[in-house]
Protein backbone atom coordinates (compact mmCIF):
# COMPACT_ATOMS: atom_id res chain seq x y z
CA UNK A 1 97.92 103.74 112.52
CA UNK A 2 97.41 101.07 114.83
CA UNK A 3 98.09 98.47 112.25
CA UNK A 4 100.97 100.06 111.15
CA UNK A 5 102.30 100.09 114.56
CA UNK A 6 101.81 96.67 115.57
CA UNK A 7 103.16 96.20 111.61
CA UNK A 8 106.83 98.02 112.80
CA UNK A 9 106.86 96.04 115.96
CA UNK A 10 106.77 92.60 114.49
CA UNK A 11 109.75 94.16 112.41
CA UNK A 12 111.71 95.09 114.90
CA UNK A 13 110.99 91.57 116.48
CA UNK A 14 112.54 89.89 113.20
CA UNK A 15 115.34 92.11 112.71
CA UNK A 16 116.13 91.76 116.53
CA UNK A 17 115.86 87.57 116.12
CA UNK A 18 118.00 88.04 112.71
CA UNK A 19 120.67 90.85 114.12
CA UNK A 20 119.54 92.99 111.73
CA UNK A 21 119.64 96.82 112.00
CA UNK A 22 116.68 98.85 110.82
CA UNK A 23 117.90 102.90 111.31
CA UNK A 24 114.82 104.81 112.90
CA UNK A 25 116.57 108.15 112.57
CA UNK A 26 116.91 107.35 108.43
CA UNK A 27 113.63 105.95 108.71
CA UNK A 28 110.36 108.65 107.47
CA UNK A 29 106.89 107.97 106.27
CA UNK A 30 104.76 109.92 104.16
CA UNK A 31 100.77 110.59 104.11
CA UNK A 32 99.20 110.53 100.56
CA UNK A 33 96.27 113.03 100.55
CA UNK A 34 94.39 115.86 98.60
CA UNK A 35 92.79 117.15 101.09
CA UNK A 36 93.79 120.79 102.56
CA UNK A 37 93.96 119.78 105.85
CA UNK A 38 94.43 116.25 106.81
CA UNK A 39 93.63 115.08 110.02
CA UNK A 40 96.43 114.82 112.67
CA UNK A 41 97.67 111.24 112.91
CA UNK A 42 99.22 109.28 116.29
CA UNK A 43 102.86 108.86 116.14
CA UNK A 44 104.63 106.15 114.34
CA UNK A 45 106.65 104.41 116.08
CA UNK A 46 110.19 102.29 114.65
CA UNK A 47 111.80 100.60 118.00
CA UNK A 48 110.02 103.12 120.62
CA UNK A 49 111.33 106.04 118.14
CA UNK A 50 109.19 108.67 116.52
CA UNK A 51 109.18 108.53 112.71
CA UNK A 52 109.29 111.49 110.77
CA UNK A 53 106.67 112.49 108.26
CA UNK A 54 107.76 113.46 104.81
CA UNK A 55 106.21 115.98 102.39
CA UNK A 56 108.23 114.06 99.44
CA UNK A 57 110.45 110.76 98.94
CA UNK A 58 112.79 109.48 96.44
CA UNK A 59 111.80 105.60 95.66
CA UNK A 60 113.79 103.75 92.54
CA UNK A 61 114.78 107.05 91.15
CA UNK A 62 111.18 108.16 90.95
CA UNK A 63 110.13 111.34 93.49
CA UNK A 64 107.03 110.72 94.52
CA UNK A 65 105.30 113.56 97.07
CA UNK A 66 101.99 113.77 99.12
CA UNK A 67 99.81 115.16 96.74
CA UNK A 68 100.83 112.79 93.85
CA UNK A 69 101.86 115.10 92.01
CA UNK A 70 105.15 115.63 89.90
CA UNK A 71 106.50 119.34 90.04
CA UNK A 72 109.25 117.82 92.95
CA UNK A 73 110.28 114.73 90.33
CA UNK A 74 110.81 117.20 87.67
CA UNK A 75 112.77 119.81 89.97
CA UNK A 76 114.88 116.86 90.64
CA UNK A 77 115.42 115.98 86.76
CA UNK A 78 116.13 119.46 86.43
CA UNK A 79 118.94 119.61 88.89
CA UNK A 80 120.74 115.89 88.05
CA UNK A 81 120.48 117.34 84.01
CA UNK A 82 121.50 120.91 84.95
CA UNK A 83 124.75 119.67 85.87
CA UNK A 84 125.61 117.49 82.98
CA UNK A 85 124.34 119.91 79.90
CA UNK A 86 127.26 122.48 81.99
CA UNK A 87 129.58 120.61 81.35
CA UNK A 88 128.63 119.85 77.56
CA UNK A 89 128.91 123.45 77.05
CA UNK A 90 132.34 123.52 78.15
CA UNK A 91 133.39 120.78 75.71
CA UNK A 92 131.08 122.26 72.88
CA UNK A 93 133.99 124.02 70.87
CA UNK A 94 136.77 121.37 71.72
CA UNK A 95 134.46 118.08 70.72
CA UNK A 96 132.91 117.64 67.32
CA UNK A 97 129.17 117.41 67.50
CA UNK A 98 128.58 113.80 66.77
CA UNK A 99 130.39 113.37 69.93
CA UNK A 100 128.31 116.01 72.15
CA UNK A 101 124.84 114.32 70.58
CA UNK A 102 126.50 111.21 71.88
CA UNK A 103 127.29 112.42 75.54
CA UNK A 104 123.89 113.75 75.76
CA UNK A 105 122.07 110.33 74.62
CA UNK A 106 124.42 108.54 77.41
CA UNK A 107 124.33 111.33 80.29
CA UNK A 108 121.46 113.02 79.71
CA UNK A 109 118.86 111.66 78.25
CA UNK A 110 117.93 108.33 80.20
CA UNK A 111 117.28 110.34 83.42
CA UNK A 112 114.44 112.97 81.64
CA UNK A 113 113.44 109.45 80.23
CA UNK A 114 113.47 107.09 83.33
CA UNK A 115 109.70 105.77 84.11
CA UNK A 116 108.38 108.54 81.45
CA UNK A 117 105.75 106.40 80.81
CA UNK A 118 103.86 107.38 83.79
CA UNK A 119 104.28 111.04 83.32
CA UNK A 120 101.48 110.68 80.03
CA UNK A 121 99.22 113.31 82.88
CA UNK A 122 101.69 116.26 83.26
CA UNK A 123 100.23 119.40 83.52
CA UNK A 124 101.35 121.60 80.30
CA UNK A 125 103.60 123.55 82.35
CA UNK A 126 106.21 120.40 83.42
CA UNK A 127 106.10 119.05 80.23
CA UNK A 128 107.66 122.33 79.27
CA UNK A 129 110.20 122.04 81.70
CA UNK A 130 110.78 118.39 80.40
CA UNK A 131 111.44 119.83 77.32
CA UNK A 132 113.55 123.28 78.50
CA UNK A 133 115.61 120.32 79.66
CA UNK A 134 116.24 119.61 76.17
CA UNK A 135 116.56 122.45 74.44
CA UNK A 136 119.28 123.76 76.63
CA UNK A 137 120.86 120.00 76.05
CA UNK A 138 120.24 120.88 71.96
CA UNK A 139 121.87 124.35 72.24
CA UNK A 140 124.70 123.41 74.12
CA UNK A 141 125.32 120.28 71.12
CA UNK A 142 124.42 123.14 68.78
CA UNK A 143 125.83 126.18 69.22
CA UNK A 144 129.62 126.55 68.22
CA UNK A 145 128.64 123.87 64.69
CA UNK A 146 125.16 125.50 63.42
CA UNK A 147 125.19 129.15 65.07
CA UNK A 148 122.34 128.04 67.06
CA UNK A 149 121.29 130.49 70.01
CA UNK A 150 119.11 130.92 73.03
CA UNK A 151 116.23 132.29 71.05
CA UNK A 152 116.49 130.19 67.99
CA UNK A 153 112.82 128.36 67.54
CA UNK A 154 112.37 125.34 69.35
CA UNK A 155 110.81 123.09 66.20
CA UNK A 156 113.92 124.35 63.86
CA UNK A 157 116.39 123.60 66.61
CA UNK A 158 115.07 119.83 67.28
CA UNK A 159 114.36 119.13 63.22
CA UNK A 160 118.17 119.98 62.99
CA UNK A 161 119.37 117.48 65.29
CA UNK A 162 116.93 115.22 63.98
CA UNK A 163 115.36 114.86 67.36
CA UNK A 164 111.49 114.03 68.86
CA UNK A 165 109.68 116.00 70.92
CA UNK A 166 109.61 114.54 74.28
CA UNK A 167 105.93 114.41 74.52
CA UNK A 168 106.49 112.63 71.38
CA UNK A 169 108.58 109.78 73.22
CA UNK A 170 106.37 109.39 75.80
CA UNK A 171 103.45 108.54 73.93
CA UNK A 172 105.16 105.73 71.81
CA UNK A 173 107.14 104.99 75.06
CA UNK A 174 103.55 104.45 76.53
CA UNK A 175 102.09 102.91 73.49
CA UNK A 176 104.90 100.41 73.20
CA UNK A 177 104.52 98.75 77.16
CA UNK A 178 100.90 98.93 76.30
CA UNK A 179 101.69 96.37 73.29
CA UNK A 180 103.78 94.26 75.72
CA UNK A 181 100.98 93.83 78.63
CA UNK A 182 98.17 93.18 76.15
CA UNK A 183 100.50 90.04 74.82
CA UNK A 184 101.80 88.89 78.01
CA UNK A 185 105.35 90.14 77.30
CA UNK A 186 105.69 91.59 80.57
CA UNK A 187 105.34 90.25 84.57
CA UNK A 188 101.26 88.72 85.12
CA UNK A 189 101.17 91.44 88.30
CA UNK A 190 101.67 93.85 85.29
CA UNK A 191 99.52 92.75 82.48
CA UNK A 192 96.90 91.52 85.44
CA UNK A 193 96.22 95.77 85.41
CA UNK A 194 94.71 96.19 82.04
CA UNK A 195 90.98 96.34 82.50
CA UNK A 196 88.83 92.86 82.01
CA UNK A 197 86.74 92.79 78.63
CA UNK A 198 83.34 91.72 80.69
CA UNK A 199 80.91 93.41 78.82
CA UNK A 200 82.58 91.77 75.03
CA UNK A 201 79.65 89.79 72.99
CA UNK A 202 80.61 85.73 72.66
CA UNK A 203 80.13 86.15 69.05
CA UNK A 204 82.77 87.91 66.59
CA UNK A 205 82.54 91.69 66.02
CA UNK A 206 85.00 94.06 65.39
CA UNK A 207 84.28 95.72 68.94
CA UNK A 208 84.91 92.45 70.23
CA UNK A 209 88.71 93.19 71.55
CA UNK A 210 88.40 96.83 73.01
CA UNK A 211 89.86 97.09 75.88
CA UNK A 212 87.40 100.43 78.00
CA UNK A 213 88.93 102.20 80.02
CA UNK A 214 87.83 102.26 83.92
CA UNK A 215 85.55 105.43 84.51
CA UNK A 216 87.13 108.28 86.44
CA UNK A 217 86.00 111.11 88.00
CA UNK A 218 89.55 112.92 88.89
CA UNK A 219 92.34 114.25 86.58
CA UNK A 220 94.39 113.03 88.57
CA UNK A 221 93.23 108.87 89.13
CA UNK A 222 93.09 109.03 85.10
C-alpha cells in the first residue's frame, strides 16, 4: 500500500505540472482475493482523499469483481440484453422474421459475445444464463412465424433458426485466437503468453510442436 501511495502521489504531481484533473470522488480501487477474510488494508490515498474500495468494476465493457469470478458480468449481460429482446417482442408481429433475426445479430448478440473467449471456465449454471439470454432472443424472433412458445425444447428451437449453441461459439471463438497467437497474427505481448516448448526434442517427431499446458492447481487459474 505504501507503493501504491507514493505511486498516486507522483500522479497527482504530473497532473498538477500538466493542469490535469484526476476526480478522487469517481476514483475506487478494488482488492482481488479468495480468501474469506482479507486482511484490513491502510487507506489509499488520491490528492489527500480517501479512495473507495469496490466489490466489482466495469473495465472495457468487461465486469470484473474481487473474487474473479463472473456471476456480476453476466447479471450485467443480462440486464443490457433484457432490454433489447423487449423490444423485439413488441415488433415480432409487425416485422417479418428475417428482419427480427437481423436486429438480434446487430443488438443483441455482440454484447453476450464481447470477450467470450475468456468465459471458456463458466460454471454450468452462467453458461445457462448465457444461453436463457438466447432463447428468450429466439422466442421473441420465433413466436408469431413458427408458433414457437416458452416451453418449446431448446435444441428444436435453435435447429429452427439455424443457430449454435453459445458454448458452441465460444469454443471455436477460443480455438480461432488460439490459431492467430500460435502464427503471430496477433500483438507479441499476446502471442508472448502461449507457453514455451522447452522440454521439445531437437530432432523431428510428431510430439515435436505440442504446445503443454502450464500445471494448475485451482479451477479457477486454469
Amino acid at each position: 500500500v505504501a507503493r501504491i501511495n507514493s505511486d498516486l502521489d507522483k500522479l497527482s504531481l504530473w497532473a498538477s505540472k500538466w493542469l490535469v484533473h484526476f476526480n478522487p470522488n469517481k476514483t475506487v480501487f478494488m482488492r482481488i482475493s479468495k480468501k474469506r477474510q482479507p486482511r484490513a488494508l491502510p487507506p489509499i490515498l488520491l490528492s489527500g482523499v480517501v479512495l473507495q474500495q469496490v466489490s466489482n468494476h466495469c473495465n472495457l465493457g468487461m465486469v470484473f469483481d474481487s473474487k474473479m469470478g463472473w456471476s456480476d458480468h453476466i447479471e450485467h449481460i443480462n440486464r443490457k440484453c433484457s432490454i433489447r429482446i423487449h423490444k423485439i417482442m413488441k415488433l415480432g408481429c409487425i416485422l417479418q422474421r428475417f428482419v427480427l433475426i437481423r436486429l438480434y445479430f446487430s443488438f443483441i448478440r455482440h454484447i453476450i459475445e464481447y470477450g467470450d473467449i475468456i468465459l471458456g471456465q463458466l460454471p454450468i449454471y452462467l453458461a445457462n444464463e448465457l444461453e436463457s439470454i438466447q432463447r428468450r432472443s429466439a422466442l421473441a424472433c420465433s413466436a408469431c412465424y413458427s408458433g414457437a412458445y416458452r416451453h418449446t425444447e431448446h435444441v428444436t428451437l435453435l435447429g429452427e433458426l439455424e443457430w449454435e449453441l453459445l458454448a458452441t461459439r465460444r469454443a471455436n471463438h477460443r480455438l480461432i485466437y488460439y490459431f492467430r497467437m500460435l502464427h503471430g497474427l496477433l500483438p507479441t505481448y499476446v502471442c508472448n503468453l502461449l507457453p514455451t516448448r522447452t522440454d521439445a526434442p531437437s530432432y523431428s517427431l510428431r510430439n515435436k510442436s505440442i504446445l503443454r499446458a502450464p500445471r494448475v492447481r485451482t479451477h479457477l487459474y486454469s
